[in-house]
Protein backbone atom coordinates (compact mmCIF):
# COMPACT_ATOMS: atom_id res chain seq x y z
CA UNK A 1 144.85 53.12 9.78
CA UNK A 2 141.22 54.83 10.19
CA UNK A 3 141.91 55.84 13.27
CA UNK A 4 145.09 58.16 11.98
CA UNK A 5 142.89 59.43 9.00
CA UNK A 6 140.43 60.55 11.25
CA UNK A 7 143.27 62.24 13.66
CA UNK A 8 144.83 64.01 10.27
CA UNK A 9 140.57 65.01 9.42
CA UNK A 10 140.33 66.29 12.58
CA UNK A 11 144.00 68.50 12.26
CA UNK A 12 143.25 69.60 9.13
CA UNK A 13 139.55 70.98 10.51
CA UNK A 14 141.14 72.76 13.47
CA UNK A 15 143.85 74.32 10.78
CA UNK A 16 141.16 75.40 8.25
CA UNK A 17 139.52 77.05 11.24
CA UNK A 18 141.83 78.58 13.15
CA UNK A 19 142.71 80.26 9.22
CA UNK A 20 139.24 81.75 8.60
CA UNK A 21 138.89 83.19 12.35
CA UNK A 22 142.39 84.83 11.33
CA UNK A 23 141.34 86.04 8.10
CA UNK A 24 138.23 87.46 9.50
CA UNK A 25 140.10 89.15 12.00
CA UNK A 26 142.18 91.31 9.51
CA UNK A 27 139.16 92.35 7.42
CA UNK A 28 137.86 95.18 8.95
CA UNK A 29 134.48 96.00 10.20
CA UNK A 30 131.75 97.31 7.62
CA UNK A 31 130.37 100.51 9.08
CA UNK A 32 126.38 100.67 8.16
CA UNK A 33 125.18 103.04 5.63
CA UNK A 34 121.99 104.92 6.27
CA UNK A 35 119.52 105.77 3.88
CA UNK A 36 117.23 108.29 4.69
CA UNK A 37 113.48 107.46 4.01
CA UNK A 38 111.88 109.31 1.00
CA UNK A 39 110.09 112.74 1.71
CA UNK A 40 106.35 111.69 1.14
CA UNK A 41 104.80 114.32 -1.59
CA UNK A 42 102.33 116.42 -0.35
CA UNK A 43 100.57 119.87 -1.56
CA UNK A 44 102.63 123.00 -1.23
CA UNK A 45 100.70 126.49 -1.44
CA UNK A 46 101.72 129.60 -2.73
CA UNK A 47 99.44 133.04 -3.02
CA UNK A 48 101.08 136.57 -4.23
CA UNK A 49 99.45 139.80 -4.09
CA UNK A 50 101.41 141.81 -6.37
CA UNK A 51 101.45 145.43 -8.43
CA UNK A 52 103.05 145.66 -11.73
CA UNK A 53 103.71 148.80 -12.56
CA UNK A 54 102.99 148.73 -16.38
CA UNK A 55 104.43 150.79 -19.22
CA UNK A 56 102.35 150.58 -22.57
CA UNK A 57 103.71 150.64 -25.86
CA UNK A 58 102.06 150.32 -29.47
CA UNK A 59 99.71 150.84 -31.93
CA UNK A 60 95.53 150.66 -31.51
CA UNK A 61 93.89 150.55 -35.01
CA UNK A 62 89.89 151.41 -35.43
CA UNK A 63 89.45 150.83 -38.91
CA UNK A 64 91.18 152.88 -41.19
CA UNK A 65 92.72 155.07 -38.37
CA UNK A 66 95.82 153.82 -35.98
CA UNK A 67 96.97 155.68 -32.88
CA UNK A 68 100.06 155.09 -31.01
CA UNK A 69 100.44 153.54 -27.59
CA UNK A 70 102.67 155.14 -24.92
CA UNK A 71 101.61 155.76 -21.56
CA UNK A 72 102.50 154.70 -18.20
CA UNK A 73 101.18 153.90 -14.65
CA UNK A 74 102.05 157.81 -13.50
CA UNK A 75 100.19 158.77 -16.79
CA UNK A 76 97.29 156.86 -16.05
CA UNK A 77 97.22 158.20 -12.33
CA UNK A 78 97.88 161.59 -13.49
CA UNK A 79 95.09 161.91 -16.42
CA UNK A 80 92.60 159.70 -14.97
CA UNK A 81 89.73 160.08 -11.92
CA UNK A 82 89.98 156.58 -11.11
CA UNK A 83 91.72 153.67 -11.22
CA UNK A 84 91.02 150.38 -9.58
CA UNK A 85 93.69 147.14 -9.75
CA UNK A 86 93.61 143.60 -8.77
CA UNK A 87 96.50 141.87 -9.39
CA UNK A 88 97.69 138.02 -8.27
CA UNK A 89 100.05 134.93 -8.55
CA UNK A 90 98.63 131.57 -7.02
CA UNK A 91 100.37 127.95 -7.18
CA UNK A 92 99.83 124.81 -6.02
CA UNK A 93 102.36 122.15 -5.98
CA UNK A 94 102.57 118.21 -6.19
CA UNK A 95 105.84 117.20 -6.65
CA UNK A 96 106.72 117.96 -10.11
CA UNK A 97 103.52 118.70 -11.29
CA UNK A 98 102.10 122.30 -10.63
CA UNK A 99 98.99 124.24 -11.24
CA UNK A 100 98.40 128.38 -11.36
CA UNK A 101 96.72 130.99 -12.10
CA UNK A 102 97.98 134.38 -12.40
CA UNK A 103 95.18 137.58 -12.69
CA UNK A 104 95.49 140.68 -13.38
CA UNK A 105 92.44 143.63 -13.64
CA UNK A 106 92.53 147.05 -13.91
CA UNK A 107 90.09 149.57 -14.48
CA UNK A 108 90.14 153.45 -15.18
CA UNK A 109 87.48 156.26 -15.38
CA UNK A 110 87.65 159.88 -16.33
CA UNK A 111 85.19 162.21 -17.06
CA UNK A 112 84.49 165.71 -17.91
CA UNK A 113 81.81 168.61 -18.64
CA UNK A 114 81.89 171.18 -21.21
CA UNK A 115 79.46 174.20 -21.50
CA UNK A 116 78.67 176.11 -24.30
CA UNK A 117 76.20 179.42 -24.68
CA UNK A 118 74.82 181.20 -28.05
CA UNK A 119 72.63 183.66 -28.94
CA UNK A 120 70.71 183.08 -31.84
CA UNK A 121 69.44 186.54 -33.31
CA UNK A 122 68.32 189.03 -30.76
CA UNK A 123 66.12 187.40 -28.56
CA UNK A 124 66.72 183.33 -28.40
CA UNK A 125 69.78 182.46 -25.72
CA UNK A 126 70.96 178.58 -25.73
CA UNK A 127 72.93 176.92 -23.35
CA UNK A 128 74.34 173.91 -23.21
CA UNK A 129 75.90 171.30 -20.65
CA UNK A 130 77.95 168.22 -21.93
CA UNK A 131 79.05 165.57 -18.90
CA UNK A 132 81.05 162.78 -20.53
CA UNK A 133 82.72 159.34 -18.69
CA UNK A 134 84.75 157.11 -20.60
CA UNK A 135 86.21 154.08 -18.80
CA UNK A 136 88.56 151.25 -19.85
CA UNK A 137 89.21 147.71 -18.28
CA UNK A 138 91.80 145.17 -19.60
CA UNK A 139 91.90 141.68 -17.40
CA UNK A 140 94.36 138.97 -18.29
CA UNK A 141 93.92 135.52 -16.62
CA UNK A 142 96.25 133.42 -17.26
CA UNK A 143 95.83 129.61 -15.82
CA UNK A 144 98.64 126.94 -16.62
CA UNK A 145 100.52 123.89 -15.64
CA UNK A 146 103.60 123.24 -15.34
CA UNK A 147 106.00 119.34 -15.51
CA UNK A 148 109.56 119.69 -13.45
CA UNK A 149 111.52 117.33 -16.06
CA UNK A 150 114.88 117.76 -14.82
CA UNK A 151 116.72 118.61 -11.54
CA UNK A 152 120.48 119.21 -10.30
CA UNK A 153 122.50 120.04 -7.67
CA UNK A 154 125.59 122.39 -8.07
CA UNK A 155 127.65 124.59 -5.99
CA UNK A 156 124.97 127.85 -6.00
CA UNK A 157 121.81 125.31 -5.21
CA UNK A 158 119.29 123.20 -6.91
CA UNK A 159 118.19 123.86 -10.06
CA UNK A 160 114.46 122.53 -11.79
CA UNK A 161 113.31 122.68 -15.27
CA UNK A 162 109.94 123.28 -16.03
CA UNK A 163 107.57 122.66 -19.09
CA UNK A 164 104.98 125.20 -19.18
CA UNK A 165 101.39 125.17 -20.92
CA UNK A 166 97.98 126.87 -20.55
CA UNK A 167 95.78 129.54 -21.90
CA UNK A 168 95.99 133.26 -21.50
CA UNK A 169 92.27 134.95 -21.89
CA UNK A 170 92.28 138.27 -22.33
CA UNK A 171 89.40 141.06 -22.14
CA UNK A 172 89.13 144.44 -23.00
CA UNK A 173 86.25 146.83 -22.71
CA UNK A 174 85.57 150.67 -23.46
CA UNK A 175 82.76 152.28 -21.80
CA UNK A 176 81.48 155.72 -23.12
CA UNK A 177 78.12 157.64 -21.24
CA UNK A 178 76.90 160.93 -22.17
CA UNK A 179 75.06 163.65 -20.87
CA UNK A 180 73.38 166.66 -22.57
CA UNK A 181 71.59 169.19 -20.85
CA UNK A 182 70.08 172.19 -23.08
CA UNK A 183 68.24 174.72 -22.18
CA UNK A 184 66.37 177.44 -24.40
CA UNK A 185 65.10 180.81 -23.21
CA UNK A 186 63.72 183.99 -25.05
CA UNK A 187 64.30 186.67 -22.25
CA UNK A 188 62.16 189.03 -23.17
CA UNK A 189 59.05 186.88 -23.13
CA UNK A 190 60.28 185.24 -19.66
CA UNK A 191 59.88 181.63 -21.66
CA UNK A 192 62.45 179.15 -20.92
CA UNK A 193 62.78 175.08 -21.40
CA UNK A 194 65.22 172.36 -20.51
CA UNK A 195 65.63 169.32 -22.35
CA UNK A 196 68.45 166.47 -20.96
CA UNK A 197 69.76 163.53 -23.34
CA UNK A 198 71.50 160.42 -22.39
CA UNK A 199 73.57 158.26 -24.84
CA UNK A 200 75.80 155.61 -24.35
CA UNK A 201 78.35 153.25 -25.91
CA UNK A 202 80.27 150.25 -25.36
CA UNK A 203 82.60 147.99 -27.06
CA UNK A 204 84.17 144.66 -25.70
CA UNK A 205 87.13 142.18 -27.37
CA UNK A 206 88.10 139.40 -25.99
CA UNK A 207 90.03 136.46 -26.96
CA UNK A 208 92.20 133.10 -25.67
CA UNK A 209 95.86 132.14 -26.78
CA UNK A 210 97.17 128.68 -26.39
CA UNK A 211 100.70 129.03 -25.05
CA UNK A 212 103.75 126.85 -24.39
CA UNK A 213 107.06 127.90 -22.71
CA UNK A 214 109.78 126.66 -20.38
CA UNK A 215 110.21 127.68 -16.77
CA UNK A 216 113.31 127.48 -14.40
CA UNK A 217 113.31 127.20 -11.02
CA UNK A 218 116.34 127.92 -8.76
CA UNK A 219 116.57 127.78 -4.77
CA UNK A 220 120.26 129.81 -3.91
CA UNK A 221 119.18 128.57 -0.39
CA UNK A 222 116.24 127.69 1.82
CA UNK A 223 114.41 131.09 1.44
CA UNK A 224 115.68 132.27 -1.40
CA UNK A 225 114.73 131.57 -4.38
CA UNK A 226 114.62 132.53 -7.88
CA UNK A 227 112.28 131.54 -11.39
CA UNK A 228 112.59 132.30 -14.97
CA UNK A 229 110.05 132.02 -17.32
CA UNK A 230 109.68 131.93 -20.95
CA UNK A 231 106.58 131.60 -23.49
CA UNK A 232 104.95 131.84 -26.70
CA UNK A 233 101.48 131.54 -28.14
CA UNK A 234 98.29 132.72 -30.08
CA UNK A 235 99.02 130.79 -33.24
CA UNK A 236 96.65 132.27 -34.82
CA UNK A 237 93.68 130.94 -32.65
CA UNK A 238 93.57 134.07 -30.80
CA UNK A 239 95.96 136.83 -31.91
CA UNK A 240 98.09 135.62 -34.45
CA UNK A 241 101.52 135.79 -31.41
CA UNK A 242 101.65 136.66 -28.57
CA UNK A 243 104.99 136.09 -25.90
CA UNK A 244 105.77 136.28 -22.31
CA UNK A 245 108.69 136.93 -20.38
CA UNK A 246 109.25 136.99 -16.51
CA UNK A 247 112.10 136.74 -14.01
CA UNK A 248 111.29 137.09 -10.09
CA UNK A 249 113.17 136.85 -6.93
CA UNK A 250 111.86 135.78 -3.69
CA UNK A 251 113.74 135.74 -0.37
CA UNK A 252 112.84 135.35 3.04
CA UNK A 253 113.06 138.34 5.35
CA UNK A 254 112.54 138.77 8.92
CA UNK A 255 111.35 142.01 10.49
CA UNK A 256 110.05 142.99 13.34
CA UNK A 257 109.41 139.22 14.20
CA UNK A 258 107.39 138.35 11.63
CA UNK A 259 109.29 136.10 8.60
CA UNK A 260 108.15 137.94 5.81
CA UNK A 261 108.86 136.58 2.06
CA UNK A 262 108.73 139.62 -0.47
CA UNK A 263 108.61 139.11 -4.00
CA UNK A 264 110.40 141.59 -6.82
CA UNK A 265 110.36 140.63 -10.54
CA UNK A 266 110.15 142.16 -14.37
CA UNK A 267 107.22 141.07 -16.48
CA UNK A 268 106.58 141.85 -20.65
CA UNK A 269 104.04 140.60 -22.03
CA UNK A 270 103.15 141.19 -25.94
CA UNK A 271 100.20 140.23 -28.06
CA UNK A 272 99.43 141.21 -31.93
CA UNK A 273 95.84 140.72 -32.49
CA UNK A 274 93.11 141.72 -35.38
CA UNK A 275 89.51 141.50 -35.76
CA UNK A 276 87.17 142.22 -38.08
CA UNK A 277 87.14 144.24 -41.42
CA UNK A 278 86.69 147.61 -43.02
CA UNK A 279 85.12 150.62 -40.78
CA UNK A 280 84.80 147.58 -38.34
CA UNK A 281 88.15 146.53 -37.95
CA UNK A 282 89.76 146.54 -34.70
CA UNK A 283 93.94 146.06 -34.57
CA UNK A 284 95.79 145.81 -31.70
CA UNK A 285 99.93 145.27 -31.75
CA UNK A 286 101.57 146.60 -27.90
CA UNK A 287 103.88 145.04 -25.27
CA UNK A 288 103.16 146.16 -21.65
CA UNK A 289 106.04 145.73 -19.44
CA UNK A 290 107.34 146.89 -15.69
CA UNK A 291 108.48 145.42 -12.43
CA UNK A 292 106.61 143.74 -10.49
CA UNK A 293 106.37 144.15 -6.67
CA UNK A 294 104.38 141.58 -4.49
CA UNK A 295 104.39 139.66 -1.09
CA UNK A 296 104.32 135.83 -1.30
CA UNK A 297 102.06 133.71 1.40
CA UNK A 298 103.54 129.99 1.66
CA UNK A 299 102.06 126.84 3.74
């Protein structure tokens, strides 16, 4: 008797067996995923020499008295002696957070001499020799950060959303230096003196808006790549509003061996500020705006 249940054990084993082996035949082999292993973050670099060619338009108020606003790069270049520019975009980049700074400084001179001559009765001859320079700088630094908060992929590329915030200082400075040089003679008596005069004024506003915008980010393809950016500020802290809007391209370019990444874009910026009071008062309401042409430096 125990030997048969121990024969039917031992059938039933082999049975149960000889099932899973033919099971696990039929079920076919699992092919092994990879999974790549995650990019490590690291610091990415980006310096942009640009020029924006500017276009001016608005109103500057001096007290009681407002004059319009409209000039351009070529009028600038055209009515002025000299002009001097420093313009530049730098970023550095830690996965989504990102820090900048973007400058800009100009400054332009003229000047110009006047003489005048009059005789005063019969014998006293005056003549005089104005030399006048006036110059103007405006700077705008403008440092920020920026969060990426979203990213997606779709058929044209990958596509980042940016919060922006930071401050936008701005600086503006009229320079005015005069030079008189008279001289009085009485012919007849062979008598003549010179007297020369300096004066000099100067006048400087300056100011910082908070500001707070969005940013978009979108690579076509390695190389090529484009941002859109968006802002508003002052809120009354520095001019009562100021905005921002810019859109640049850059793409990577090779020529003559050398892998070149130029940068093309639009800027406007705006800003409505107001100081002061009565023969003091200083108003200033204008949006600059132009493309923007620049060479971008990545490691």
């Amino acid at each position: 008797m125990l030997k048969g249940l121990k024969l039917q054990a031992g059938i039933l084993a082999v049975t149960l067996l000889s099932y899973t082996h033919c099971v696990a035949a039929d079920i076919p082999a699992k092919t092994p995923t990879f999974v790549p292993a995650p990019v490590p973050l690291s610091w990415e670099f980006t310096v942009t020499p640009y020029a924006w060619i500017v276009i001016d338009k608005g109103t500057l108020s001096l007290g009681n008295r407002s004059a319009p606003i409209d000039t351009n790069v070529f009028k600038l270049l055209d009515d002025s002696d000299h002009l001097y520019a420093l313009m530049s975009y730098q970023e550095m980049r830690y996965g989504p957070v990102a820090l900048y700074a973007n400058v800009f400084w100009a400054k332009i001179g003229t000047s110009n001499t006047r003489t005048g001559y009059w005789e005063i009765g019969d014998f006293i001859n005056v003549e005089a020799v104005a030399d006048a320079s006036i110059w103007a700088t405006i700077a705008i630094l403008e440092p920020g950060v920026t969060y990426e908060f979203s990213q997606w992929n779709s058929g044209w590329g990958t596509t980042a959303l940016d919060v922006v915030g930071g401050g936008r200082y701005w600086y503006l400075k009229s320079e005015i230096d005069l030079t008189v040089t008279a001289t009085v003679s009485i012919p007849a008596l062979g008598l003549s003196r010179t007297r020369t005069g300096f004066a000099s004024a100067s006048e400087v506003i300056d100011w910082i808006d908070p500001f707070a915008g969005l940013r978009m980010r979108h690579k076509f393809a390695p190389g090529h790549d484009l941002m859109v950016q968006g802002d508003i500020g002052g809120f009354g802290v520095g001019s009562d509003f100021t905005w921002q809007a810019l859109a640049a391209y850059n793409f990577e370019w090779n020529f003559a061996g050398y892998k070149l990444n130029p940068y093309l874009g639009y800027r406007a910026i705006s800003v409505d500020y107001e100081e002061g009071s009565g023969r003091r008062r200083i108003a200033l309401d204008f949006v600059q705006h132009g493309p923007v042409v620049g060479l971008t430096f990545k490691w």
